[in-house]
N, C-alpha and C. Protein backbone atom coordinates (compact mmCIF):
# COMPACT_ATOMS: atom_id res chain seq x y z
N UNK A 1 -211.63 153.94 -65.91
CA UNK A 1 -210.59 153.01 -65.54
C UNK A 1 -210.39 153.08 -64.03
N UNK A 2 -209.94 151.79 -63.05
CA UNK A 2 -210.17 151.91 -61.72
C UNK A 2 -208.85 151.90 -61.66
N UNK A 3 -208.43 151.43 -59.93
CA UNK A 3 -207.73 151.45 -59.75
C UNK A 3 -206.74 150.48 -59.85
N UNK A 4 -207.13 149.27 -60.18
CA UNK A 4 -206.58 147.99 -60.62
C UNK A 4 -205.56 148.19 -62.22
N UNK A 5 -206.62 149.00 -62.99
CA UNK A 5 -206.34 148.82 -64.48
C UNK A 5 -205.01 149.97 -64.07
N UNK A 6 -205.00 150.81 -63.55
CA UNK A 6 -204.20 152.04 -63.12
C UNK A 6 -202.92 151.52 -62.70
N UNK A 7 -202.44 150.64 -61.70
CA UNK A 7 -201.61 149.76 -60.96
C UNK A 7 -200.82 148.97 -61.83
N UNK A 8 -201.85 148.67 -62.95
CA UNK A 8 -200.91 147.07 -63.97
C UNK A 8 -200.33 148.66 -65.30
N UNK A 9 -201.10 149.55 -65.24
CA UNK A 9 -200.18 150.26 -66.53
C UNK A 9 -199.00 151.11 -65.56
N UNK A 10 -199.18 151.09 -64.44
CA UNK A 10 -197.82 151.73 -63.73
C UNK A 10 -196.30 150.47 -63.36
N UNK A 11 -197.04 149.27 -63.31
CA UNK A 11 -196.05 148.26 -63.09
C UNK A 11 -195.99 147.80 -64.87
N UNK A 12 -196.43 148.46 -65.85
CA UNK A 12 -196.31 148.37 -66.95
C UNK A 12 -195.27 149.37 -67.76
N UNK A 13 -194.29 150.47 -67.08
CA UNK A 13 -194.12 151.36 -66.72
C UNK A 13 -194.71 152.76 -68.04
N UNK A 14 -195.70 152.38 -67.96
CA UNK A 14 -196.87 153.73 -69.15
C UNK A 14 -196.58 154.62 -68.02
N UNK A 15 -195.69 155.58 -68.80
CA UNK A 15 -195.63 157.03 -68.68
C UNK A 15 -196.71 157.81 -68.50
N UNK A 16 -197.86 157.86 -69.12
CA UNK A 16 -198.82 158.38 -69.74
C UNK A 16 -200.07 158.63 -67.93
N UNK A 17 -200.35 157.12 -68.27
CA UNK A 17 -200.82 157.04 -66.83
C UNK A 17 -200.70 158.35 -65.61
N UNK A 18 -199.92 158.36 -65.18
CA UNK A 18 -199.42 159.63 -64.71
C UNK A 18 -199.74 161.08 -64.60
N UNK A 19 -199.68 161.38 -66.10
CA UNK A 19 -200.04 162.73 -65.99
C UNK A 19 -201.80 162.53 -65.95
N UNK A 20 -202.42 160.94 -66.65
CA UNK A 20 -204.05 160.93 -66.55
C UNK A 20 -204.45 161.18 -65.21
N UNK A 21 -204.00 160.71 -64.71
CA UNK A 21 -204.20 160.53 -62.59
C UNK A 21 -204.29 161.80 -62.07
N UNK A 22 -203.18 162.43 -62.35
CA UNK A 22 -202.49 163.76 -61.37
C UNK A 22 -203.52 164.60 -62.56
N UNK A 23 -204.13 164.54 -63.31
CA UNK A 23 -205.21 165.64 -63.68
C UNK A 23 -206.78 165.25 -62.53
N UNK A 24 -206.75 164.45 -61.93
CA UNK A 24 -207.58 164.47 -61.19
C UNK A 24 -207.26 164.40 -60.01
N UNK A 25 -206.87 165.49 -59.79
CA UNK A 25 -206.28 165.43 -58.14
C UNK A 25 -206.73 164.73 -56.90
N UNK A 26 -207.98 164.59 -56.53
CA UNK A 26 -208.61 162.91 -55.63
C UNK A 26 -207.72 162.12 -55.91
N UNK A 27 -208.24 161.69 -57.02
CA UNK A 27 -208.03 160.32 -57.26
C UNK A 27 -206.64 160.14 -57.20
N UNK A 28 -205.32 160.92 -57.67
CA UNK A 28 -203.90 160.84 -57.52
C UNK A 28 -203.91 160.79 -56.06
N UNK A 29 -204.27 161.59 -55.48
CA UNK A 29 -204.24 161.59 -53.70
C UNK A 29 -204.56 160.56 -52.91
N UNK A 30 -205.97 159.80 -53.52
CA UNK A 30 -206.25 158.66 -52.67
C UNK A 30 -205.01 157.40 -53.20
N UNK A 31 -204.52 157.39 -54.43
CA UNK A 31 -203.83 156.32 -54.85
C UNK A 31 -202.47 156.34 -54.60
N UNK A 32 -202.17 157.72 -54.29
CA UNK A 32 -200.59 157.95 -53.25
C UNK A 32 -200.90 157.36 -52.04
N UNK A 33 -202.08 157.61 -51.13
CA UNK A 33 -202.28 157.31 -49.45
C UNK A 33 -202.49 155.77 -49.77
N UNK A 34 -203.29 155.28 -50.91
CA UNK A 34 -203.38 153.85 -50.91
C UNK A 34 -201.80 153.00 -50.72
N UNK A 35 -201.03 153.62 -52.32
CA UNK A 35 -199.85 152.61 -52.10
C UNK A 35 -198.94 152.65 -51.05
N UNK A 36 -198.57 153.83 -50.15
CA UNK A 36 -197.83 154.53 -49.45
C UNK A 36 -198.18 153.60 -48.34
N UNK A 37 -199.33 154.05 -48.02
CA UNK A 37 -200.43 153.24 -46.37
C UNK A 37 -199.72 151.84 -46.66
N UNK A 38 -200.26 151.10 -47.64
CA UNK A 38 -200.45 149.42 -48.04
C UNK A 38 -198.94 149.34 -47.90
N UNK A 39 -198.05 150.30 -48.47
CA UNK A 39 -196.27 149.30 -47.72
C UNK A 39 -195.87 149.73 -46.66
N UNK A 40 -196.68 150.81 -46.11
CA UNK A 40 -196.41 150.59 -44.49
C UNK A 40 -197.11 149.27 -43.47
N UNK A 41 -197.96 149.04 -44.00
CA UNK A 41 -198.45 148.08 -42.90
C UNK A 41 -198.03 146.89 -43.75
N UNK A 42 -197.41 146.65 -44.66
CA UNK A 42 -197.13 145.26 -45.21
C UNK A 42 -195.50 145.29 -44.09
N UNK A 43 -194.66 146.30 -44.51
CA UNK A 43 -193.69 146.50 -43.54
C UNK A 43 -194.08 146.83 -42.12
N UNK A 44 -195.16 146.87 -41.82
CA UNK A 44 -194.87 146.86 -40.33
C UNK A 44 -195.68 145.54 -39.52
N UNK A 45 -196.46 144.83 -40.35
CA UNK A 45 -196.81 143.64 -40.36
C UNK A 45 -195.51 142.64 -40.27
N UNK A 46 -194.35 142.54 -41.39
CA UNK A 46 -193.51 142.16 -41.42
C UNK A 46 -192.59 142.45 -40.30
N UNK A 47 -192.20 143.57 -39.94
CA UNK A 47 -191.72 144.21 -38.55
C UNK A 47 -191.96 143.23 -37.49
N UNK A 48 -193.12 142.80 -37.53
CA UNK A 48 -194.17 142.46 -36.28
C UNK A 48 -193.82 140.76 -36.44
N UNK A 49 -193.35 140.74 -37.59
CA UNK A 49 -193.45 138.78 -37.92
C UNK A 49 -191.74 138.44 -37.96
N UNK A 50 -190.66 139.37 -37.86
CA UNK A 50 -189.60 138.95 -37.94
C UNK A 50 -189.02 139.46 -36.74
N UNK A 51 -189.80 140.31 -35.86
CA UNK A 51 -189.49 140.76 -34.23
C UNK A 51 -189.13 139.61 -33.35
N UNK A 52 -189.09 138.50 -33.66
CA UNK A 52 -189.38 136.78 -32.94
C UNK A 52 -188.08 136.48 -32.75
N UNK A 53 -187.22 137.19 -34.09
CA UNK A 53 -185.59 136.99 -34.31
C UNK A 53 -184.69 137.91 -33.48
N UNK A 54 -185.66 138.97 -32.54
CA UNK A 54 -184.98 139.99 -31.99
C UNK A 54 -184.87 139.34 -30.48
N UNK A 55 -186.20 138.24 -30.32
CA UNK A 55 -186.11 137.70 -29.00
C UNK A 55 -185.57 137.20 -28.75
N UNK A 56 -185.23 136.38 -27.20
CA UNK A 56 -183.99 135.91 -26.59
C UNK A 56 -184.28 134.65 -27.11
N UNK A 57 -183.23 133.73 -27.47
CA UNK A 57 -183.42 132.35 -28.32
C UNK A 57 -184.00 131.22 -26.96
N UNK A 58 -184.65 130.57 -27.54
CA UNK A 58 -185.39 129.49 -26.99
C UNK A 58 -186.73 129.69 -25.91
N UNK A 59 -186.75 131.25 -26.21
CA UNK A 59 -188.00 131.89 -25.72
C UNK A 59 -189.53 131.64 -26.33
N UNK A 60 -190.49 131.39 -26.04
CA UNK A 60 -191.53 131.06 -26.76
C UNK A 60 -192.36 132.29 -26.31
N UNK A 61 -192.03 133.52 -25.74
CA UNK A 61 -192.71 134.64 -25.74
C UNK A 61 -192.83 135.52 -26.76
N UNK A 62 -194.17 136.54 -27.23
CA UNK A 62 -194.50 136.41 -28.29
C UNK A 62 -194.58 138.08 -27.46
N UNK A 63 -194.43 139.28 -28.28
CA UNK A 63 -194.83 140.28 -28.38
C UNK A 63 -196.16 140.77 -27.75
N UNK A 64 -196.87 141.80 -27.00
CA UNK A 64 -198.17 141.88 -26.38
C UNK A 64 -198.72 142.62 -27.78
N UNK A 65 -200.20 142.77 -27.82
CA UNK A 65 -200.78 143.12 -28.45
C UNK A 65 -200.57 144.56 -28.83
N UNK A 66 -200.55 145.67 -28.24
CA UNK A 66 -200.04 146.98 -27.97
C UNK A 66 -198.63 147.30 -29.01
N UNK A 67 -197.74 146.46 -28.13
CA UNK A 67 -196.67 146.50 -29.20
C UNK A 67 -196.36 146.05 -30.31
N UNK A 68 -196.90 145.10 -30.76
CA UNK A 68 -197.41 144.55 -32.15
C UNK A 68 -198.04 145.64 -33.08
N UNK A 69 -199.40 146.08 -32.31
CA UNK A 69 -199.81 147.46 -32.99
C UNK A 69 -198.67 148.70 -33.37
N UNK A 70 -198.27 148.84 -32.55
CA UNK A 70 -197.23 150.31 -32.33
C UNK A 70 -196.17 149.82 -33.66
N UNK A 71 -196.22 148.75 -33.32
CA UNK A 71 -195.05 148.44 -34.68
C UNK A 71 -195.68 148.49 -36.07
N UNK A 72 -196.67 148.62 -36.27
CA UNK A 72 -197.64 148.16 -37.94
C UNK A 72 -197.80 150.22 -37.70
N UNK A 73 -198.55 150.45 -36.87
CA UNK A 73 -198.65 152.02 -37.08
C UNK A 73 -197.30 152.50 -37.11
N UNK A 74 -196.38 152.34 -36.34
CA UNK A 74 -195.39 153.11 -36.81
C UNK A 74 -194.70 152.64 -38.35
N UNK A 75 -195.22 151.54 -38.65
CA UNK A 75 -194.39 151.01 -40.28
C UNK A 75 -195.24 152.36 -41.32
N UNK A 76 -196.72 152.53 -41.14
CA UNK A 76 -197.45 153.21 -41.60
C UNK A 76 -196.82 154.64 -41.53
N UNK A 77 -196.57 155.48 -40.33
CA UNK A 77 -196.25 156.48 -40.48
C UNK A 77 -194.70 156.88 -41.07
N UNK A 78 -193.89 155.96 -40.95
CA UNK A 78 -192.82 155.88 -41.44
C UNK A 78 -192.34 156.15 -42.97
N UNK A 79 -193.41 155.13 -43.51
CA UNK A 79 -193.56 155.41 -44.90
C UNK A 79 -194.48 156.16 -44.96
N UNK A 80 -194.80 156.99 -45.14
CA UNK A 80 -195.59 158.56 -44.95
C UNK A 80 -193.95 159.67 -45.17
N UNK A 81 -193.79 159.40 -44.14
CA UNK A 81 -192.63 160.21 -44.34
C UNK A 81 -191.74 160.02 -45.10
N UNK A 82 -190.77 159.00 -45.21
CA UNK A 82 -190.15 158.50 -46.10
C UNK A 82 -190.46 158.88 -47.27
N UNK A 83 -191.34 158.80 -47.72
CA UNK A 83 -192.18 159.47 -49.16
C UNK A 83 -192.38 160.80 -49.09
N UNK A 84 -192.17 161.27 -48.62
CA UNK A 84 -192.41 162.85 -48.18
C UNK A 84 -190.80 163.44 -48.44
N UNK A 85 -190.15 162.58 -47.75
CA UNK A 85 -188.50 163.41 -47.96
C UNK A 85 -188.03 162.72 -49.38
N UNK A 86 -188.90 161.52 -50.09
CA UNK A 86 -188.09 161.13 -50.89
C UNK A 86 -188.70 162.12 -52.67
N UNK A 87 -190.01 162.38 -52.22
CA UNK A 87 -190.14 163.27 -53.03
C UNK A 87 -189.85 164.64 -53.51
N UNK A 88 -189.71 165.00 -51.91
CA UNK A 88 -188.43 166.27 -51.64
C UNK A 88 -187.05 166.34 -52.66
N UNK A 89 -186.46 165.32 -51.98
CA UNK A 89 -185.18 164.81 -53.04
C UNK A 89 -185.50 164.78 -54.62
N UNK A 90 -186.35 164.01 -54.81
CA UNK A 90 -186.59 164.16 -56.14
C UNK A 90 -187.01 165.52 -56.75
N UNK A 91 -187.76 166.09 -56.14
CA UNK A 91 -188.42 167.39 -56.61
C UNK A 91 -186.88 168.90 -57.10
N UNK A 92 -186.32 168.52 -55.95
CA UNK A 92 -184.92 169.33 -56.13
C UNK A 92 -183.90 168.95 -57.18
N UNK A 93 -183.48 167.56 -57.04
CA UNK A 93 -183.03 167.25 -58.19
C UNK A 93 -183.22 166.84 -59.58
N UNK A 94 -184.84 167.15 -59.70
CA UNK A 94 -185.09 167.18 -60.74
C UNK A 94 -185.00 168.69 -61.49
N UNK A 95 -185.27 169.19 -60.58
CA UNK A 95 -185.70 170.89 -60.61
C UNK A 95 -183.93 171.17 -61.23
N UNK A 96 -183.00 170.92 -60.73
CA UNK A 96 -181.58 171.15 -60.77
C UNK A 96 -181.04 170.61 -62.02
N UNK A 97 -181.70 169.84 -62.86
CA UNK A 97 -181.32 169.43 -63.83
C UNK A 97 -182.41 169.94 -65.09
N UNK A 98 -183.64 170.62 -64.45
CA UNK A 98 -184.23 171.57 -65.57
C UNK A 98 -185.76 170.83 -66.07
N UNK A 99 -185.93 169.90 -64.74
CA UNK A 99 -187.50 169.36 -64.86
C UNK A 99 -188.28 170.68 -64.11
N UNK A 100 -189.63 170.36 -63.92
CA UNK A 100 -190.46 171.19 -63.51
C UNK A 100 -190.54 171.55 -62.29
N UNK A 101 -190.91 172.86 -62.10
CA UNK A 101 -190.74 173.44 -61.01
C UNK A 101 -192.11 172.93 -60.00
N UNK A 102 -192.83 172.68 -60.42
CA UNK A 102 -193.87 172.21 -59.74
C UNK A 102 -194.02 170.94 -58.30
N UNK A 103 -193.76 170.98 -56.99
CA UNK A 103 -193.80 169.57 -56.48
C UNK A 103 -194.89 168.70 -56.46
N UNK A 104 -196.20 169.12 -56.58
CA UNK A 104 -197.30 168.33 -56.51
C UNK A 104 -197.16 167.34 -57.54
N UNK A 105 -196.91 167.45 -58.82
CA UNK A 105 -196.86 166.68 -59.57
C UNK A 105 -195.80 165.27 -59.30
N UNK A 106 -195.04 165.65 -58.59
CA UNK A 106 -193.73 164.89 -58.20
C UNK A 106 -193.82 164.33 -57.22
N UNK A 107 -194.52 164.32 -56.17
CA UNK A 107 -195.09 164.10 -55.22
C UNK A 107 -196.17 163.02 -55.12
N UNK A 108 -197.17 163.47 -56.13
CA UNK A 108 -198.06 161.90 -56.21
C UNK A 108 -197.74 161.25 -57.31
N UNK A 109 -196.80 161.35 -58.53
CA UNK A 109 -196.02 160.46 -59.12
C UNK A 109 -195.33 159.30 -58.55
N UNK A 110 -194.62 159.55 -57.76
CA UNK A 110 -194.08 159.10 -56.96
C UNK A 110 -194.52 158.49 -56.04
N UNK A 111 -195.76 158.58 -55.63
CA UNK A 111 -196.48 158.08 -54.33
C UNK A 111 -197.67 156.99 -54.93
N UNK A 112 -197.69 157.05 -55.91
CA UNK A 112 -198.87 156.43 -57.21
C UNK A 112 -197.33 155.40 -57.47
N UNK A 113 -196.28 155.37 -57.58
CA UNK A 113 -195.36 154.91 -58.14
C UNK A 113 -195.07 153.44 -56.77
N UNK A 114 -195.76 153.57 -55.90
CA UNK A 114 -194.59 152.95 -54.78
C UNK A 114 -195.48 151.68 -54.82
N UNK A 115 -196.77 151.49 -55.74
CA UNK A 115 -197.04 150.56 -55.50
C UNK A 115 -195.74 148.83 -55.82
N UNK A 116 -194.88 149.77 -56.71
CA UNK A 116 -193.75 148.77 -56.96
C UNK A 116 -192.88 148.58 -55.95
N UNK A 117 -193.06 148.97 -54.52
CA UNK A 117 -192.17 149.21 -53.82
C UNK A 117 -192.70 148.05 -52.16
N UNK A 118 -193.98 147.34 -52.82
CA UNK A 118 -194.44 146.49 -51.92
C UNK A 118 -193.90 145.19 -51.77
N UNK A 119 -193.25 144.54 -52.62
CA UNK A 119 -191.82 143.63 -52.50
C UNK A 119 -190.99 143.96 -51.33
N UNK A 120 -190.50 145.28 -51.67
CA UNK A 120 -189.62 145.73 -50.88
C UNK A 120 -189.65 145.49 -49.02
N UNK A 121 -191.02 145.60 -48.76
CA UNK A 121 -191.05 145.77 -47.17
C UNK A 121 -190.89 144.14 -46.50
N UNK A 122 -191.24 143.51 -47.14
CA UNK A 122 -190.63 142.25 -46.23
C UNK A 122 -189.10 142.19 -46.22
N UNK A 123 -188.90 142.80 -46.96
CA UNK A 123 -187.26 142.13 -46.79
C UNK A 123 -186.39 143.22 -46.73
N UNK A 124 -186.98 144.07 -46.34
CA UNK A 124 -185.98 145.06 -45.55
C UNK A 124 -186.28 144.83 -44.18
N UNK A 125 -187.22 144.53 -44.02
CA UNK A 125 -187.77 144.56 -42.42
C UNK A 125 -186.80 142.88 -41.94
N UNK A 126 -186.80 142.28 -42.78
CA UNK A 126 -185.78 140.91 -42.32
C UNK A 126 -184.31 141.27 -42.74
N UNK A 127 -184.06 142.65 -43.33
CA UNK A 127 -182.97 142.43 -43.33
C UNK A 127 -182.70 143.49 -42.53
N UNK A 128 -183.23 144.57 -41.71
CA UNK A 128 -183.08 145.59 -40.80
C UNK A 128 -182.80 144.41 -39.33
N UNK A 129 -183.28 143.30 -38.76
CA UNK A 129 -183.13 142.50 -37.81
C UNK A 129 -182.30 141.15 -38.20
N UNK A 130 -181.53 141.04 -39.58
CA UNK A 130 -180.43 140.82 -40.21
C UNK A 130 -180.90 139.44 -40.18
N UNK A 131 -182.06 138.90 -40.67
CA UNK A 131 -182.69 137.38 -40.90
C UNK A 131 -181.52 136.66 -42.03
N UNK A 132 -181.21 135.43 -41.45
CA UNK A 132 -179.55 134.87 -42.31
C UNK A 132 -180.45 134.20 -43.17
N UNK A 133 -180.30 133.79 -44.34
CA UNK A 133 -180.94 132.33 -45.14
C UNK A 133 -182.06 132.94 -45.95
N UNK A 134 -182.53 131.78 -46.48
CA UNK A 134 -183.63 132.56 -46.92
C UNK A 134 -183.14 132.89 -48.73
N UNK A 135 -184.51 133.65 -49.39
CA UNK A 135 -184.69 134.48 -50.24
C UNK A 135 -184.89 135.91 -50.17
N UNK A 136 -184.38 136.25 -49.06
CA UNK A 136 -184.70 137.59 -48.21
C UNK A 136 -183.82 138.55 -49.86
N UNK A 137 -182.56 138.47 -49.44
CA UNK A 137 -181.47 139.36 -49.92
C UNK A 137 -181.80 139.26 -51.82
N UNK A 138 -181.76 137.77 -52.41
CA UNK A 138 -181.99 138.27 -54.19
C UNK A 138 -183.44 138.77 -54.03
N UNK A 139 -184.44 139.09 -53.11
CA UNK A 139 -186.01 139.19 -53.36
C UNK A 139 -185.79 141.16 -53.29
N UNK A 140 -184.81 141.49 -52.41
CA UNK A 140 -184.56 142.70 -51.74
C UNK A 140 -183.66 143.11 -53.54
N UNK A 141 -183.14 142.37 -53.65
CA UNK A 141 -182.48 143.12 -54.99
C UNK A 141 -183.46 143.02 -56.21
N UNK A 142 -183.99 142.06 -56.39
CA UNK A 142 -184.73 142.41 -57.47
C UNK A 142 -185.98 142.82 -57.63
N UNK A 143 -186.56 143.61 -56.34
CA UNK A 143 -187.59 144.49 -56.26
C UNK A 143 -186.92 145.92 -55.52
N UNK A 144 -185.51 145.75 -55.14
CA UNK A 144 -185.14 146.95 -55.87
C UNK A 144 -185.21 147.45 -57.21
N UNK A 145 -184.73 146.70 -58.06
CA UNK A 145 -184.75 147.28 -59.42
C UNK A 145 -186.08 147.64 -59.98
N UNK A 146 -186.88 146.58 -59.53
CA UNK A 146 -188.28 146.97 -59.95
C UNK A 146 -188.67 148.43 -59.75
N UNK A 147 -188.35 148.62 -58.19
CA UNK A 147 -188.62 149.67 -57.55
C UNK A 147 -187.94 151.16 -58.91
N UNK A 148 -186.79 150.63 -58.61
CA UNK A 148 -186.05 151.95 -59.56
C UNK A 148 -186.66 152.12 -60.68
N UNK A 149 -186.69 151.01 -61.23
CA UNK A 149 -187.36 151.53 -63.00
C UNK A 149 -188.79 152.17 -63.15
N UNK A 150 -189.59 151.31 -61.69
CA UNK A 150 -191.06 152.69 -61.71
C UNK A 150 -190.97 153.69 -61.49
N UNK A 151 -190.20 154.26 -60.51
CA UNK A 151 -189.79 155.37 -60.19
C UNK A 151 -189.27 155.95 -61.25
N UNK A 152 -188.05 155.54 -61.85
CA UNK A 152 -187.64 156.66 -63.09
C UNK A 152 -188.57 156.85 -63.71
N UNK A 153 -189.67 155.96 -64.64
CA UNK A 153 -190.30 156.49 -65.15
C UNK A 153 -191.89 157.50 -64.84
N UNK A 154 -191.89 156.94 -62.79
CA UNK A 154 -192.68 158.06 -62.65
C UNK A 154 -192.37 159.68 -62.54
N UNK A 155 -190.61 159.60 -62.02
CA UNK A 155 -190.46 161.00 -61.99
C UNK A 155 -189.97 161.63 -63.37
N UNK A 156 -189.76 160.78 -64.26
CA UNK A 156 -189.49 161.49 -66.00
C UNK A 156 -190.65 161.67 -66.42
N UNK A 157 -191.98 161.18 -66.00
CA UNK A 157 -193.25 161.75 -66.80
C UNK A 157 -194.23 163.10 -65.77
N UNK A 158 -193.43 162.85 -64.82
CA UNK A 158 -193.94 164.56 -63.58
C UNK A 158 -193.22 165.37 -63.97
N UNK A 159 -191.67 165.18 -64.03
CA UNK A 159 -190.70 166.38 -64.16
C UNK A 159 -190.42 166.84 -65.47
N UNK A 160 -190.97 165.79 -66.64
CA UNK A 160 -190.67 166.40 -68.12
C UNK A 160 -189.36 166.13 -68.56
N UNK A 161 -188.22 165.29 -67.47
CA UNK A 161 -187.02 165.19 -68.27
C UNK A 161 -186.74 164.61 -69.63
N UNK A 162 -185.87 164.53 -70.08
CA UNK A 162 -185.48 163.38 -70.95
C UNK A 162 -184.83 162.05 -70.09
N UNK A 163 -184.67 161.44 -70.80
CA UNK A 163 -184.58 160.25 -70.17
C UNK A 163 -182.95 159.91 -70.07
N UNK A 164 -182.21 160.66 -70.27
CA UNK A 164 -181.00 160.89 -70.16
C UNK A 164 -180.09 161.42 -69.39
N UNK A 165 -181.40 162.77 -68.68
CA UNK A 165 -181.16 163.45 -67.91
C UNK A 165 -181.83 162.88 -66.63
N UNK A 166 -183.08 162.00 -66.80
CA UNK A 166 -183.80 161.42 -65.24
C UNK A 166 -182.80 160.72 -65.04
N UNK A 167 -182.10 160.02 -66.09
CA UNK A 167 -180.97 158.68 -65.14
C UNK A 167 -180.09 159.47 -64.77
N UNK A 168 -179.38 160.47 -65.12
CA UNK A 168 -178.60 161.59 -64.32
C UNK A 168 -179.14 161.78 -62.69
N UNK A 169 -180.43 162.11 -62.53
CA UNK A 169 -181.30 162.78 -61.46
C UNK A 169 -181.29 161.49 -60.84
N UNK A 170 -181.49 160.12 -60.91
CA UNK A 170 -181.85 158.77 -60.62
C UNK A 170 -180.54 158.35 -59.72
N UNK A 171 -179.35 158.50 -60.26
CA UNK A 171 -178.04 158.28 -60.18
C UNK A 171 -177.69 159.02 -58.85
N UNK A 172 -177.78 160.51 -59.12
CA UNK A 172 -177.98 161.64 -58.07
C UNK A 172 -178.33 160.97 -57.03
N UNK A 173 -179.08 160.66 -56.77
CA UNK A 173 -180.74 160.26 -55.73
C UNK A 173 -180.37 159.18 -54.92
N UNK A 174 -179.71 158.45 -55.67
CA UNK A 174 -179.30 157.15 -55.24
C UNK A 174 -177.97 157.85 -54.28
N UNK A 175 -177.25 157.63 -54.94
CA UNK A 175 -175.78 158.12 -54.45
C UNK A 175 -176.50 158.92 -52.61
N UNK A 176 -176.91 159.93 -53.26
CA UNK A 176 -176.93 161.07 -51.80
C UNK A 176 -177.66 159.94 -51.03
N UNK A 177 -178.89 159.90 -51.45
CA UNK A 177 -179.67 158.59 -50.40
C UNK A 177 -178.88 157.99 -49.11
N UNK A 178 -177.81 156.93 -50.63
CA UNK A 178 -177.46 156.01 -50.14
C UNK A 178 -176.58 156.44 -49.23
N UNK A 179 -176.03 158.15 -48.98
CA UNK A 179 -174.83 158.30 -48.28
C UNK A 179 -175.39 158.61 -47.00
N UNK A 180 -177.09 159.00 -46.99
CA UNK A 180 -177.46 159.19 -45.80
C UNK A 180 -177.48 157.50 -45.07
N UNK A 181 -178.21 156.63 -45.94
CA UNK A 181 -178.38 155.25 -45.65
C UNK A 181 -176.93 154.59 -44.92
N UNK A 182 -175.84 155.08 -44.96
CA UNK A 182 -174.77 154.56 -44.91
C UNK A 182 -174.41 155.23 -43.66
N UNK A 183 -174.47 156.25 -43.61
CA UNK A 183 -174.48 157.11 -42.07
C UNK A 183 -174.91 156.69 -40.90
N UNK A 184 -176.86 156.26 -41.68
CA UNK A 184 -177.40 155.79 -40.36
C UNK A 184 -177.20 154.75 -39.80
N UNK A 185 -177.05 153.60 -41.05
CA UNK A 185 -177.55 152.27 -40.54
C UNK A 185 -175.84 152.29 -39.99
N UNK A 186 -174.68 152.67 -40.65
CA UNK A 186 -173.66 152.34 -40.35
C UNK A 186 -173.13 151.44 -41.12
């Protein structure tokens, strides 16, 4: 099975999938750097296409090449990290509620998981430079949810919860997240 058939049973949300992957450690690894990489440069592509709204109005100057780049690599490394602390989070609060002690497993669950999370980068990136109109904001909510429900079920089939207890851990996750999210952006 490739990586295509792999992608439609994770946006399918098969549990199962999961633990098949993360027994082959490559292949979980390249398909974490795949989805992870692919919504950084979709978000920093996007970055790069809604930067126009940051310019001075009635300007027809366009970004130099350099900085265009710097913006798609930094979307890339961003989400690198981002996934790095968000698996962190998960790994602890799963651990705290009596999932597995293990992070690797939680780690490319999760990173195998974000292919649901490629919705997401256009329209945070238009809504980080606060783009008015549009389908920006219901597209941002309902690939949030998307987002959430792969995720629960990627970190309930790494961590072993019940599913009673991941929406506990889910809930958790959100909340603290969101209190850092609320700090920064303001």
């Amino acid at each position: 099975m490739g990586y295509i058939q792999h992608m439609i049973r994770i946006l399918r949300f098969d549990e199962a999938v999961y633990r098949e992957v993360i027994a082959h450690d490559k292949l979980s690894l390249a398909y974490t750097a795949i989805n992870v990489g692919t919504f950084g440069l979709i978000y920093g592509f996007s970055a790069v296409y809604f930067s126009r709204y940051l310019l001075e109005p009635g300007t027809s100057e366009t970004l130099p090449f350099h900085v265009r780049m710097t913006l798609v690599l930094m979307g890339v490394s961003v989400a690198f990290l981002i996934h790095g602390g968000m698996a962190l989070f998960a790994w602890v609060f799963c651990r705290g509620f009596g999932g597995s002690t293990l992070f690797l497993p939680i780690y490319l669950a999760l990173g195998m998981s974000w292919i649901s999370f490629w919705p997401l980068a256009p329209a945070l990136a238009a809504l980080q430079v606060k783009v008015t109109g549009g389908l920006y904001i219901p597209l941002l909510g309902a690939a949030s949810f998307l987002a959430l429900a792969v995720v629960f079920h990627a970190l309930k089939s790494a961590s072993g919860l019940s599913a009673s207890r991941m929406l506990l851990v889910l809930v958790v996750i959100i909340i603290y997240i969101g209190s850092f999210m609320y700090l920064w952006v303001g």
